[in-house]
N, C-alpha and C. Protein backbone atom coordinates (compact mmCIF):
# COMPACT_ATOMS: atom_id res chain seq x y z
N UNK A 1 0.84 -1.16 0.00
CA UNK A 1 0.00 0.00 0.00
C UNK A 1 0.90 1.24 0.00
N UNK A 2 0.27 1.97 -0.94
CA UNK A 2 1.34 2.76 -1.14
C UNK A 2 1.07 4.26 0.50
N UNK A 3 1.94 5.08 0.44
CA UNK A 3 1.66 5.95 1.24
C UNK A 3 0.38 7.07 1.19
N UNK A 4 0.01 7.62 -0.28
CA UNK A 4 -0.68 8.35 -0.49
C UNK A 4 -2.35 7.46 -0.18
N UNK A 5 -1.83 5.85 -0.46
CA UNK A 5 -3.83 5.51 -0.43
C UNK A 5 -3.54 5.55 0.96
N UNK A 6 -2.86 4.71 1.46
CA UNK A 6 -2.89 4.82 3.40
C UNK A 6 -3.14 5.77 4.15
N UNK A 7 -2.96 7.02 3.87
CA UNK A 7 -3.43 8.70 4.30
C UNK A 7 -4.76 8.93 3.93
N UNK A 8 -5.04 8.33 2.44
CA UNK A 8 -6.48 8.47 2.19
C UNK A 8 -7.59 7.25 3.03
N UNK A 9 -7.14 6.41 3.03
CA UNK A 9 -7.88 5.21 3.74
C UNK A 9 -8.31 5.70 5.57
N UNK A 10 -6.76 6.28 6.11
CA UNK A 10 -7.39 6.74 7.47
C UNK A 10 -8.17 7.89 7.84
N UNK A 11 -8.10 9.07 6.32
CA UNK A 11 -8.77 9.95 6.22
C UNK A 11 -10.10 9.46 6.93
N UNK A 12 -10.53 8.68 5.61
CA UNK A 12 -11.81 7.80 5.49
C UNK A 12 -12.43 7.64 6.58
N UNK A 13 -11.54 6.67 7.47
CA UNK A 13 -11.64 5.89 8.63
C UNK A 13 -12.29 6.92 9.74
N UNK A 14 -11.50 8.22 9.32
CA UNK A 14 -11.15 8.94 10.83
C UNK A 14 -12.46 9.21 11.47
N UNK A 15 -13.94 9.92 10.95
CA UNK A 15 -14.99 9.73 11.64
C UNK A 15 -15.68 8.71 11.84
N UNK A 16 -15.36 7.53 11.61
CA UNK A 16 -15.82 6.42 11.94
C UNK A 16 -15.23 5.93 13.71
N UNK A 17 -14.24 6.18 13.24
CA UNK A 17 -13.19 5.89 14.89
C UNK A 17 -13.79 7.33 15.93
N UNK A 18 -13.95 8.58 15.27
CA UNK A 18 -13.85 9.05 16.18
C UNK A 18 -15.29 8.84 16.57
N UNK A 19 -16.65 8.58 16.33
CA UNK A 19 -17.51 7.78 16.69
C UNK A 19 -17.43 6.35 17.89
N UNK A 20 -16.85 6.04 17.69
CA UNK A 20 -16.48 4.57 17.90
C UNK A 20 -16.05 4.99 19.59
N UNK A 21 -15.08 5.30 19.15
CA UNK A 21 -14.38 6.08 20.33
C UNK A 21 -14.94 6.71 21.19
N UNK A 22 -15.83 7.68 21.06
CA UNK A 22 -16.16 8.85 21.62
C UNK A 22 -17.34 8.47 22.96
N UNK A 23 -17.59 6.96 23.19
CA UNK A 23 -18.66 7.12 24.10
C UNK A 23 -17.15 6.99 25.61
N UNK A 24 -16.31 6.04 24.96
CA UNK A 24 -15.24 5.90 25.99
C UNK A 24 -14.54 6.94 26.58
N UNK A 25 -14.51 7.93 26.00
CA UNK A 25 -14.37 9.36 26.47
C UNK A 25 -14.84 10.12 27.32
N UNK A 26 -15.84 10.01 27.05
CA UNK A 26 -17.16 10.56 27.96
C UNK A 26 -17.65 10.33 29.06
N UNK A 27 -17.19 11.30 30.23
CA UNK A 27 -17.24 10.86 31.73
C UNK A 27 -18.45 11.62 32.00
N UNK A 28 -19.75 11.07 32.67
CA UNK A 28 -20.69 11.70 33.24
C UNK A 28 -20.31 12.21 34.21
N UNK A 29 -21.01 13.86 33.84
CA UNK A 29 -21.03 14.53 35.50
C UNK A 29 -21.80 14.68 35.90
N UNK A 30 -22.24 15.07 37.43
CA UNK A 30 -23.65 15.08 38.01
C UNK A 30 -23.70 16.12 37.54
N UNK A 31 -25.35 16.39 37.30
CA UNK A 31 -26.11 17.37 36.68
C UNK A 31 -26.63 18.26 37.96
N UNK A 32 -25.77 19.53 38.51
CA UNK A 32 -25.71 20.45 39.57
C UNK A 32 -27.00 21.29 38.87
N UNK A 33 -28.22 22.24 39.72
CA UNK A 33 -28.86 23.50 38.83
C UNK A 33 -27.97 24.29 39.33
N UNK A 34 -27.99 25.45 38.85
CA UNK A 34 -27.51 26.64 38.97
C UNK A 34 -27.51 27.27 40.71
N UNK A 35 -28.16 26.79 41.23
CA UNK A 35 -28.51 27.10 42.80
C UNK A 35 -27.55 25.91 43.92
N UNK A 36 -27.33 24.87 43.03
CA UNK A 36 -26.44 24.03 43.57
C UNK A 36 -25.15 24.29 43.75
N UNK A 37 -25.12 24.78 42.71
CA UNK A 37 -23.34 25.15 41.80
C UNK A 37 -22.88 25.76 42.54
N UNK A 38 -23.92 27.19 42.94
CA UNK A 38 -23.77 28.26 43.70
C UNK A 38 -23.21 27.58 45.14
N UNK A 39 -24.01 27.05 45.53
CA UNK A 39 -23.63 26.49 47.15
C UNK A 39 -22.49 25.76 47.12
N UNK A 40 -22.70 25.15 46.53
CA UNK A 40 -21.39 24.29 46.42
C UNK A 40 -19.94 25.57 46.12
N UNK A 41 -19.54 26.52 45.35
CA UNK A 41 -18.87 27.03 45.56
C UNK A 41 -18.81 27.87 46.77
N UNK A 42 -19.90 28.41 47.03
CA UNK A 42 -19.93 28.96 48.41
C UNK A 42 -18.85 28.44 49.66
N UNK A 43 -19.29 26.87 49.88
CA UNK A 43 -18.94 25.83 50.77
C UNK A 43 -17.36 25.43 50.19
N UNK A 44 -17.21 26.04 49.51
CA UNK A 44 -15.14 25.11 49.15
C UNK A 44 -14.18 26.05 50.05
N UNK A 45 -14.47 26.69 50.69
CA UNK A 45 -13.71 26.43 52.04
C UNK A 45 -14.32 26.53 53.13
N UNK A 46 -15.20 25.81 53.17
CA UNK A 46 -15.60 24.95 54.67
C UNK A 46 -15.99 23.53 53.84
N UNK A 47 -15.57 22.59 54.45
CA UNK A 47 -15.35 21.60 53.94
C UNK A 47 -16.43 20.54 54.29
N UNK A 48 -16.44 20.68 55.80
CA UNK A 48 -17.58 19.99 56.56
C UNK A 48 -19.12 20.77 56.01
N UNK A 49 -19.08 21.64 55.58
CA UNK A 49 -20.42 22.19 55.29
C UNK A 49 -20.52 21.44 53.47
N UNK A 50 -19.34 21.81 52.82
CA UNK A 50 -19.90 21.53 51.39
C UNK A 50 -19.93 19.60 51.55
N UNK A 51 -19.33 19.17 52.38
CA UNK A 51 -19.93 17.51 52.71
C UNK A 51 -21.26 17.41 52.80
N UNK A 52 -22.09 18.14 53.67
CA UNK A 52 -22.88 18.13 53.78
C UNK A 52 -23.73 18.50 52.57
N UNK A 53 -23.42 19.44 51.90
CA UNK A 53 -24.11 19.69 50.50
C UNK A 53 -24.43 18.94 50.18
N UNK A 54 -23.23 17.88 49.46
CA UNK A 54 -23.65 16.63 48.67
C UNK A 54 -24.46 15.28 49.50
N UNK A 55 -24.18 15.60 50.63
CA UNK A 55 -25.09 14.46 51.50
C UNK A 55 -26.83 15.05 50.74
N UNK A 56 -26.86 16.20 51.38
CA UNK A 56 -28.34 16.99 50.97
C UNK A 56 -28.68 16.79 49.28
N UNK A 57 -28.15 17.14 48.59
CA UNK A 57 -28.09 16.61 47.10
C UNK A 57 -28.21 15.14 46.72
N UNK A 58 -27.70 14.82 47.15
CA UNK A 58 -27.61 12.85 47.30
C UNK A 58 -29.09 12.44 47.60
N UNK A 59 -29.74 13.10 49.01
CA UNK A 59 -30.55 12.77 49.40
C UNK A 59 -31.99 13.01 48.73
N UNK A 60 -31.81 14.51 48.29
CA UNK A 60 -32.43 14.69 47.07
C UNK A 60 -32.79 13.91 45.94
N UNK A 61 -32.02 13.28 45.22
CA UNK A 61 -31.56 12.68 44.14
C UNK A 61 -32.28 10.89 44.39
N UNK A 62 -32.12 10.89 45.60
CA UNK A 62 -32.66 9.39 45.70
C UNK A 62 -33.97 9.03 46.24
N UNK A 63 -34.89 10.08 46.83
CA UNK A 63 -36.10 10.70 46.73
C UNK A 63 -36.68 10.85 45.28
N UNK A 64 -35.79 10.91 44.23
CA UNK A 64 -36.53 11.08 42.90
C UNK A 64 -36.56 9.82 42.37
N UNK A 65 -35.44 9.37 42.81
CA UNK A 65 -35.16 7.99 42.05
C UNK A 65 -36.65 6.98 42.94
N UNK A 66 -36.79 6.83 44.49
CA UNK A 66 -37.53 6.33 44.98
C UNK A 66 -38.75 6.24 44.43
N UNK A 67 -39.60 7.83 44.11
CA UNK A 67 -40.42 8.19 43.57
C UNK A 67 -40.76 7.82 41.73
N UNK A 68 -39.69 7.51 41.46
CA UNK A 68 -40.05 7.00 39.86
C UNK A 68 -39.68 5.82 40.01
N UNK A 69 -39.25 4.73 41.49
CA UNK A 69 -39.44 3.81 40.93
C UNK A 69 -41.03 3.10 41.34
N UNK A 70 -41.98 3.84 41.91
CA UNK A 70 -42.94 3.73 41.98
C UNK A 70 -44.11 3.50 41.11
N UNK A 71 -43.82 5.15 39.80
CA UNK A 71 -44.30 5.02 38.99
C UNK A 71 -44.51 3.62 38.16
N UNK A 72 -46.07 3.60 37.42
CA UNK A 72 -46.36 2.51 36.45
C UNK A 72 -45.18 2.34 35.63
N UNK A 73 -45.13 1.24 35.29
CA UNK A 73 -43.85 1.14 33.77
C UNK A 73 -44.35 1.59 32.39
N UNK A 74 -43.13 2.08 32.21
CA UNK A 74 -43.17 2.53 30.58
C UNK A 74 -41.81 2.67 30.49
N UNK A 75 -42.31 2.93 28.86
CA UNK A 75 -40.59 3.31 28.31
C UNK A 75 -39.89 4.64 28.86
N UNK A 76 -40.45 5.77 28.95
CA UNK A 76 -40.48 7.22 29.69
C UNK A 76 -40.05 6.86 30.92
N UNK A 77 -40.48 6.30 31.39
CA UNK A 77 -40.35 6.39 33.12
C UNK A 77 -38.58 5.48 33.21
N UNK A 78 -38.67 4.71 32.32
CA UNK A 78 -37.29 3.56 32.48
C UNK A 78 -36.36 5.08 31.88
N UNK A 79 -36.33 5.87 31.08
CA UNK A 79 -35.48 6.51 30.60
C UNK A 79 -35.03 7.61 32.19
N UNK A 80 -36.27 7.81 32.34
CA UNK A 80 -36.24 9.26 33.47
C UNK A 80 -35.32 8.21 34.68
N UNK A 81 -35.98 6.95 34.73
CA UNK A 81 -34.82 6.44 35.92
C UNK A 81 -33.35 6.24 35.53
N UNK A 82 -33.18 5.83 34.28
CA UNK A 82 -31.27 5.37 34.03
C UNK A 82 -30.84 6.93 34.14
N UNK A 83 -31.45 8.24 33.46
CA UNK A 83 -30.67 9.29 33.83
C UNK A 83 -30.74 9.36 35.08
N UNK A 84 -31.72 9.86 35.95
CA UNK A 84 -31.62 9.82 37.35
C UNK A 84 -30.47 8.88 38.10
N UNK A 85 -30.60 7.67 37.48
CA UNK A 85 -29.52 6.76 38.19
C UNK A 85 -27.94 7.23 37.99
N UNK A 86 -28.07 7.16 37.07
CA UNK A 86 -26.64 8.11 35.80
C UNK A 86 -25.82 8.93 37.05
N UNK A 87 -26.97 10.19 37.50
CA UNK A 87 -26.92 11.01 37.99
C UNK A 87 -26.52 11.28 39.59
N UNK A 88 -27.42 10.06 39.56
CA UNK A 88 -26.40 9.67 41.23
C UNK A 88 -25.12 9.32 41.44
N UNK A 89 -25.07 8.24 40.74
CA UNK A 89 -24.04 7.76 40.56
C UNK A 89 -22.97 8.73 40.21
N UNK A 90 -22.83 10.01 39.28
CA UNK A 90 -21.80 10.60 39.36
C UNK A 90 -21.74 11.71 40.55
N UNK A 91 -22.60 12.40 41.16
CA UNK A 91 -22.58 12.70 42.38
C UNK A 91 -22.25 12.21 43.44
N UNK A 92 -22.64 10.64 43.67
CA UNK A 92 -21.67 10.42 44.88
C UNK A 92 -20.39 9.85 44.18
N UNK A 93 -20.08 9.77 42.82
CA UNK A 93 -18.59 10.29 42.39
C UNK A 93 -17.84 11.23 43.01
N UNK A 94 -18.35 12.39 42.69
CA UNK A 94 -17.96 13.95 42.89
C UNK A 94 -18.02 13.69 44.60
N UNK A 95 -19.03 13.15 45.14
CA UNK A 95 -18.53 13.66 46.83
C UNK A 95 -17.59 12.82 47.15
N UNK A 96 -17.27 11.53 46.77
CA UNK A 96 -15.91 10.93 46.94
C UNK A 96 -15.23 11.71 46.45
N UNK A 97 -14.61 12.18 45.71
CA UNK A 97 -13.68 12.78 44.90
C UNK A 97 -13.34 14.08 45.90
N UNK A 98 -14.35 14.82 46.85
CA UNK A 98 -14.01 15.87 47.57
C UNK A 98 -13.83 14.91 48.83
N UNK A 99 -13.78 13.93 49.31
CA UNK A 99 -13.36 13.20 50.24
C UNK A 99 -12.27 13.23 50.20
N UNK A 100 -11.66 12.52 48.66
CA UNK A 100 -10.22 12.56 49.17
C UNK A 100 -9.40 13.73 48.98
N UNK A 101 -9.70 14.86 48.76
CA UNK A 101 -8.99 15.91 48.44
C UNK A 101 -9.08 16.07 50.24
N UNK A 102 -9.98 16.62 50.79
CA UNK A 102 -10.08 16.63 51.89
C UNK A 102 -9.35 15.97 53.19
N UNK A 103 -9.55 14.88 52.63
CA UNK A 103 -8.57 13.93 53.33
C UNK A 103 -6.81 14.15 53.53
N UNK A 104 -6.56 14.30 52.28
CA UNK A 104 -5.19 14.51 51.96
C UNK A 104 -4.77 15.65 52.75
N UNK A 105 -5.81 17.28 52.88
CA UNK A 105 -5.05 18.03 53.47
C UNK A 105 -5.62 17.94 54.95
N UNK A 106 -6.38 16.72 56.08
CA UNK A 106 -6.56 16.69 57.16
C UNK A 106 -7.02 17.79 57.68
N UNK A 107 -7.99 18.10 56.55
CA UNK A 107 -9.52 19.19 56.84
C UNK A 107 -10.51 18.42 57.88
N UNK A 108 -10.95 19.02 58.81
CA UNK A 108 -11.83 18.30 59.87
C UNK A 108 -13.01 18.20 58.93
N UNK A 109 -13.50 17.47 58.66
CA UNK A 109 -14.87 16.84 58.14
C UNK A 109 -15.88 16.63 59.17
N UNK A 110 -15.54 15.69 59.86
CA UNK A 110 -15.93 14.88 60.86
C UNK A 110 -17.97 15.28 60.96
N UNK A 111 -17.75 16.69 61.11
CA UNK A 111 -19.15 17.35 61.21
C UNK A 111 -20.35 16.76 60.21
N UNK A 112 -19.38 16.81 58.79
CA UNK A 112 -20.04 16.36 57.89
C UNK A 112 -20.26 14.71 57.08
N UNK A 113 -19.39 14.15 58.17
CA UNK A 113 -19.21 12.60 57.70
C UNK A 113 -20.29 12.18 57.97
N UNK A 114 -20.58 12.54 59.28
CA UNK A 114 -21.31 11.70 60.35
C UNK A 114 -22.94 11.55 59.46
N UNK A 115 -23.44 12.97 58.76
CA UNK A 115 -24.80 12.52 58.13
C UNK A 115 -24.56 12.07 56.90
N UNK A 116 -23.42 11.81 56.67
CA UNK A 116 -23.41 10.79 55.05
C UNK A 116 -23.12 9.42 55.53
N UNK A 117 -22.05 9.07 56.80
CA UNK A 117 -22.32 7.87 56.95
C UNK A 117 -23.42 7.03 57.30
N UNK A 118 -24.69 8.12 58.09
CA UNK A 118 -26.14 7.37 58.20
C UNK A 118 -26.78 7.42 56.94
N UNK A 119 -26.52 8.16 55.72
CA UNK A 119 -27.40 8.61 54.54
C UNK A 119 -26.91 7.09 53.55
N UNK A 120 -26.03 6.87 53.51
CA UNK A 120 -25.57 5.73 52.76
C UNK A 120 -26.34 4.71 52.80
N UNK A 121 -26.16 3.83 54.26
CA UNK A 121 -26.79 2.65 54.30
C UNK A 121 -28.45 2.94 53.75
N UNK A 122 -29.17 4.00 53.78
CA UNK A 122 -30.53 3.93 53.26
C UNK A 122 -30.72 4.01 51.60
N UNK A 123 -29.64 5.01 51.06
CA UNK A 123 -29.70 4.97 49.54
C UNK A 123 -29.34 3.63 49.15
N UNK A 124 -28.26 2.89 49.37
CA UNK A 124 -28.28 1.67 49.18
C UNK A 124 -29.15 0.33 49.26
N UNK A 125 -30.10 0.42 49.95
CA UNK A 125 -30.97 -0.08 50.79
C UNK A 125 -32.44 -0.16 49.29
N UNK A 126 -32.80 1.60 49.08
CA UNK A 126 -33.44 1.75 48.52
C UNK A 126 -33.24 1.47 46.76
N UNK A 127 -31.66 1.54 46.59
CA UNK A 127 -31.15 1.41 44.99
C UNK A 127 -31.46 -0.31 45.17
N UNK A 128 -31.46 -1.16 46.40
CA UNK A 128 -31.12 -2.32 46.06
C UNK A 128 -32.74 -2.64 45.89
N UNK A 129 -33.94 -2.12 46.68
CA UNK A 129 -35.15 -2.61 46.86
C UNK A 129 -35.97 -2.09 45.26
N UNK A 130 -35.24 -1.49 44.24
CA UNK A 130 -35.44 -1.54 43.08
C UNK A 130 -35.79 -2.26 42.11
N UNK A 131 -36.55 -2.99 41.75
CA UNK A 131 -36.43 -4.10 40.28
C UNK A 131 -35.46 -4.04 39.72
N UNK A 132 -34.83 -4.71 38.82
CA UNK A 132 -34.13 -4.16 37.86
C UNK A 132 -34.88 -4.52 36.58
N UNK A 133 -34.75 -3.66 35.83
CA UNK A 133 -34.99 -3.47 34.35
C UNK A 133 -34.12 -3.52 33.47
N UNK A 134 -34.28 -4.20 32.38
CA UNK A 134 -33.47 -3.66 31.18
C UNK A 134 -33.07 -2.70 30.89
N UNK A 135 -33.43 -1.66 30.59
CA UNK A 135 -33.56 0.08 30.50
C UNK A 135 -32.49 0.49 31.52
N UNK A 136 -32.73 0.26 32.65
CA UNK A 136 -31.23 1.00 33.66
C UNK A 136 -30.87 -0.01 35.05
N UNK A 137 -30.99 -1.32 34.55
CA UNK A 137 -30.17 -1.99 35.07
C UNK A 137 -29.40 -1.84 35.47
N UNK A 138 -28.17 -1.59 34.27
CA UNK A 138 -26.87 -1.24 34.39
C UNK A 138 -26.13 0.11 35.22
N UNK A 139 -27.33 1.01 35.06
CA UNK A 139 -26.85 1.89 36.08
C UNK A 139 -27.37 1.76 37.51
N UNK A 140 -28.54 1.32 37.62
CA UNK A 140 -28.75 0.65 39.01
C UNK A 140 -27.79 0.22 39.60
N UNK A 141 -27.01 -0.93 38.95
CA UNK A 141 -25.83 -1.56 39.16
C UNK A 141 -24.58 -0.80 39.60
N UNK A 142 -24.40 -0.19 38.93
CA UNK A 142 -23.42 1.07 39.11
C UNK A 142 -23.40 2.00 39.79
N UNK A 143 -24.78 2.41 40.34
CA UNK A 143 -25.13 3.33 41.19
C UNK A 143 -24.93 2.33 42.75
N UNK A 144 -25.24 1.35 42.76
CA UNK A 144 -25.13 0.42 43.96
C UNK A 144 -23.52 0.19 44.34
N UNK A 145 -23.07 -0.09 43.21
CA UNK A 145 -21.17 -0.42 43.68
C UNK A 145 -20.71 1.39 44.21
N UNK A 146 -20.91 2.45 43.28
CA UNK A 146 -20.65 3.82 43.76
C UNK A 146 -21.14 4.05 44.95
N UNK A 147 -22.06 3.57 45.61
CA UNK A 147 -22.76 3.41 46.84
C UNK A 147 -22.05 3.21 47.98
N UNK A 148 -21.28 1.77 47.60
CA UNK A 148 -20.82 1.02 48.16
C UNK A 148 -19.49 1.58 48.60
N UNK A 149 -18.56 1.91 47.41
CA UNK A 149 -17.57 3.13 47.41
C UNK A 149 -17.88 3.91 48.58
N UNK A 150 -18.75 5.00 48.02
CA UNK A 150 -18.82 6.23 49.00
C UNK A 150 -18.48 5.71 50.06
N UNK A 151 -19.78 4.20 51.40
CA UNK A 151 -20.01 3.91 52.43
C UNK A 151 -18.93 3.91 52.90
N UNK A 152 -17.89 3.15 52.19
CA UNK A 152 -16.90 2.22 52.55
C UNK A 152 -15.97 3.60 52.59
N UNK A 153 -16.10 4.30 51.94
CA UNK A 153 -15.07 5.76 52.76
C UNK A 153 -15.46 6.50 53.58
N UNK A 154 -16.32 7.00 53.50
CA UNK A 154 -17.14 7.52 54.22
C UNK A 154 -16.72 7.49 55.66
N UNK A 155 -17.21 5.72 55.94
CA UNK A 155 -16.93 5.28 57.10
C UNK A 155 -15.18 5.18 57.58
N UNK A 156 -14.55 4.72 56.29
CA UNK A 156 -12.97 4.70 57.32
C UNK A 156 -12.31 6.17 56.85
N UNK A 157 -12.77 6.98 56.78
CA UNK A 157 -12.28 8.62 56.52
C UNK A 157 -13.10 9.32 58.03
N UNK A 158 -14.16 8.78 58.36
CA UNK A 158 -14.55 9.24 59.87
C UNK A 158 -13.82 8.76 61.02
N UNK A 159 -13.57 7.49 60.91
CA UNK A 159 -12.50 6.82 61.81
C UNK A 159 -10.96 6.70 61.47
N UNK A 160 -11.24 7.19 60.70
CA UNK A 160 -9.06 8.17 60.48
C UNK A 160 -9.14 9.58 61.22
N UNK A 161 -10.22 9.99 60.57
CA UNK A 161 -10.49 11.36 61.48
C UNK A 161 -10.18 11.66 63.19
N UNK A 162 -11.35 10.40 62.87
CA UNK A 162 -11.46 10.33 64.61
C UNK A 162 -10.01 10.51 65.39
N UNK A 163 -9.54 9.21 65.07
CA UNK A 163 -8.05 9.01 65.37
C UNK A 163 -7.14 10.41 64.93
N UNK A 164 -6.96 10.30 64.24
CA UNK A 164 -6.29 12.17 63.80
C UNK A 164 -6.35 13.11 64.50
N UNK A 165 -7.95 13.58 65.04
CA UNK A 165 -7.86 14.67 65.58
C UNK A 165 -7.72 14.11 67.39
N UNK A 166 -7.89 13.39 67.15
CA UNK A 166 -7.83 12.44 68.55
C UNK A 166 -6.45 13.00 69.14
N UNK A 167 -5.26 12.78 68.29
CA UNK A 167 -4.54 12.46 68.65
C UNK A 167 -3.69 14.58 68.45
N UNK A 168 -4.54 15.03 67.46
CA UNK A 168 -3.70 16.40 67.08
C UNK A 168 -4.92 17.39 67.45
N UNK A 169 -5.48 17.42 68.82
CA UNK A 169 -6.63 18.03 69.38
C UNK A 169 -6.56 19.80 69.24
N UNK A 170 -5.35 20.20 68.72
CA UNK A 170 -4.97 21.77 68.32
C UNK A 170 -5.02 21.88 67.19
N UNK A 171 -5.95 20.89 65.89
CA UNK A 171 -6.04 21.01 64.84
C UNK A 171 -7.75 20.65 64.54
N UNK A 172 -8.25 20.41 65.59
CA UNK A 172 -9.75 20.39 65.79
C UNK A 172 -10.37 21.46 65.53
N UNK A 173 -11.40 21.43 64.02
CA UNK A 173 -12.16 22.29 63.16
C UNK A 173 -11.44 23.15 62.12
N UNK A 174 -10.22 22.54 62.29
CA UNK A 174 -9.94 23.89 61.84
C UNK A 174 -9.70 23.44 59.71
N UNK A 175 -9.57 24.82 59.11
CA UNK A 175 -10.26 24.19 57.47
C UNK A 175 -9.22 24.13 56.94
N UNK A 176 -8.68 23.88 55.99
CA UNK A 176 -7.44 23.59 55.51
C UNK A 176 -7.53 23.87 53.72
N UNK A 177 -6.97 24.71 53.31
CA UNK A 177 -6.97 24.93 52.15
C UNK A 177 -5.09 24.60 51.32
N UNK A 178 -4.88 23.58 50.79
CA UNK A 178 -3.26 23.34 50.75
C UNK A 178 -2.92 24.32 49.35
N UNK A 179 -4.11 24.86 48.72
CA UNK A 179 -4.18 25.56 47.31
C UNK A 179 -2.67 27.07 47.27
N UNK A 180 -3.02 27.41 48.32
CA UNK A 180 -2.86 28.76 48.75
C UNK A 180 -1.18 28.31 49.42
N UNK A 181 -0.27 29.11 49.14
CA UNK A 181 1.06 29.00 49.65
C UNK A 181 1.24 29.77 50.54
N UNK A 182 1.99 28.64 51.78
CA UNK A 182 2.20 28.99 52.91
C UNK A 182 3.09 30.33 53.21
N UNK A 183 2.46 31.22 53.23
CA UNK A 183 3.38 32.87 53.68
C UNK A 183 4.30 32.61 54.70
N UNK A 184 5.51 32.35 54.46
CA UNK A 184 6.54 32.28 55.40
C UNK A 184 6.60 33.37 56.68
N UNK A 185 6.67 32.82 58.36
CA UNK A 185 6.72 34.28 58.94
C UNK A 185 8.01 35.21 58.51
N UNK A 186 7.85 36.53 59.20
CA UNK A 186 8.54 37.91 59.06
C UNK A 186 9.87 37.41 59.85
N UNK A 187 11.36 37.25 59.13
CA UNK A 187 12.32 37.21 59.82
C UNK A 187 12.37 37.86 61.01
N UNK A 188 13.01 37.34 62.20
CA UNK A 188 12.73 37.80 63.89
C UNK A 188 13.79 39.15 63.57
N UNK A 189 13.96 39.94 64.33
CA UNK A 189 15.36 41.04 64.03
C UNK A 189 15.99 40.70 64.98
């Protein structure tokens, strides 16, 4: 094959692949409104409060899901649940994801663990008392292991805590931002 058809052949190819490709790319994010977004930036430096956000959001979110899985079946209703599910699932993404940032700089949480570690065992509870369907099975599924995730940090990020501040009781509440560089003090004279 000569060089010139081989350039033309992947030409060819190239929106086919980038099709092909493109769902593997594509990371769902939770779908924040505009009033969320807001709070949630509000809360990025208090840490224990924006925990709590996403506990409140979470809780939200699985109240809808509860509520449509009530609804009669149809095709509509199976769609409104896999996004909804979708949707959880990348939210308690995103509040893991501020777990461990949190974690790393030994930001007191603690305030805010405590109502996600009781909020867990019930979303789970309720994703599991679900049917499953064809239609969003799969994210049912997915939403249950992300579940599982969160719990399972949740819980040993409260009891690292514990121990942590247990042990460094002059670092109790206090917020920790590692973004911001440490201003060296004023040489003594």
């Amino acid at each position: 094959m000569t060089r010139k058809s081989l350039l033309a052949s992947l030409l060819f190819l190239a929106p086919f692949l980038a099709v092909v490709s493109a769902p593997a790319q594509h990371a769902r994010t939770a779908s924040l409104t505009e009033t969320e977004i807001d709070q949630v930036r509000e809360a990025a430096v208090f840490p224990s409060e924006r925990v709590q956000l996403y506990t409140k959001f979470l809780d939200e979110r699985a109240k809808k899901i509860k509520d449509l899985s009530g609804r009669p079946k149809s095709s509509q209703r199976v769609l409104k649940m896999d996004e909804a599910l979708q949707d959880f699932t990348a939210l308690m993404d995103e509040a893991g994801s501020n777990l461990d940032q949190y974690s790393d700089r030994h930001s007191d949480i603690r305030k805010g663990l405590k109502p996600l570690t009781e909020a867990t065992p019930r979303w789970l509870t309720m994703l599991r008392m679900i049917p499953g369907e064809s239609g969003f099975d799969l994210a049912r599924k997915e939403a249950i292991e992300s579940g599982e995730e969160l719990a399972d940090q949740a819980k040993r990020l409260l009891q690292e805590q514990e121990t942590y501040f247990a042990s460094h009781k002059d670092e109790n509440g206090q917020e920790r931002n590692d973004d911001k560089q440490a201003i060296p003090p004023p040489p003594k004279p």
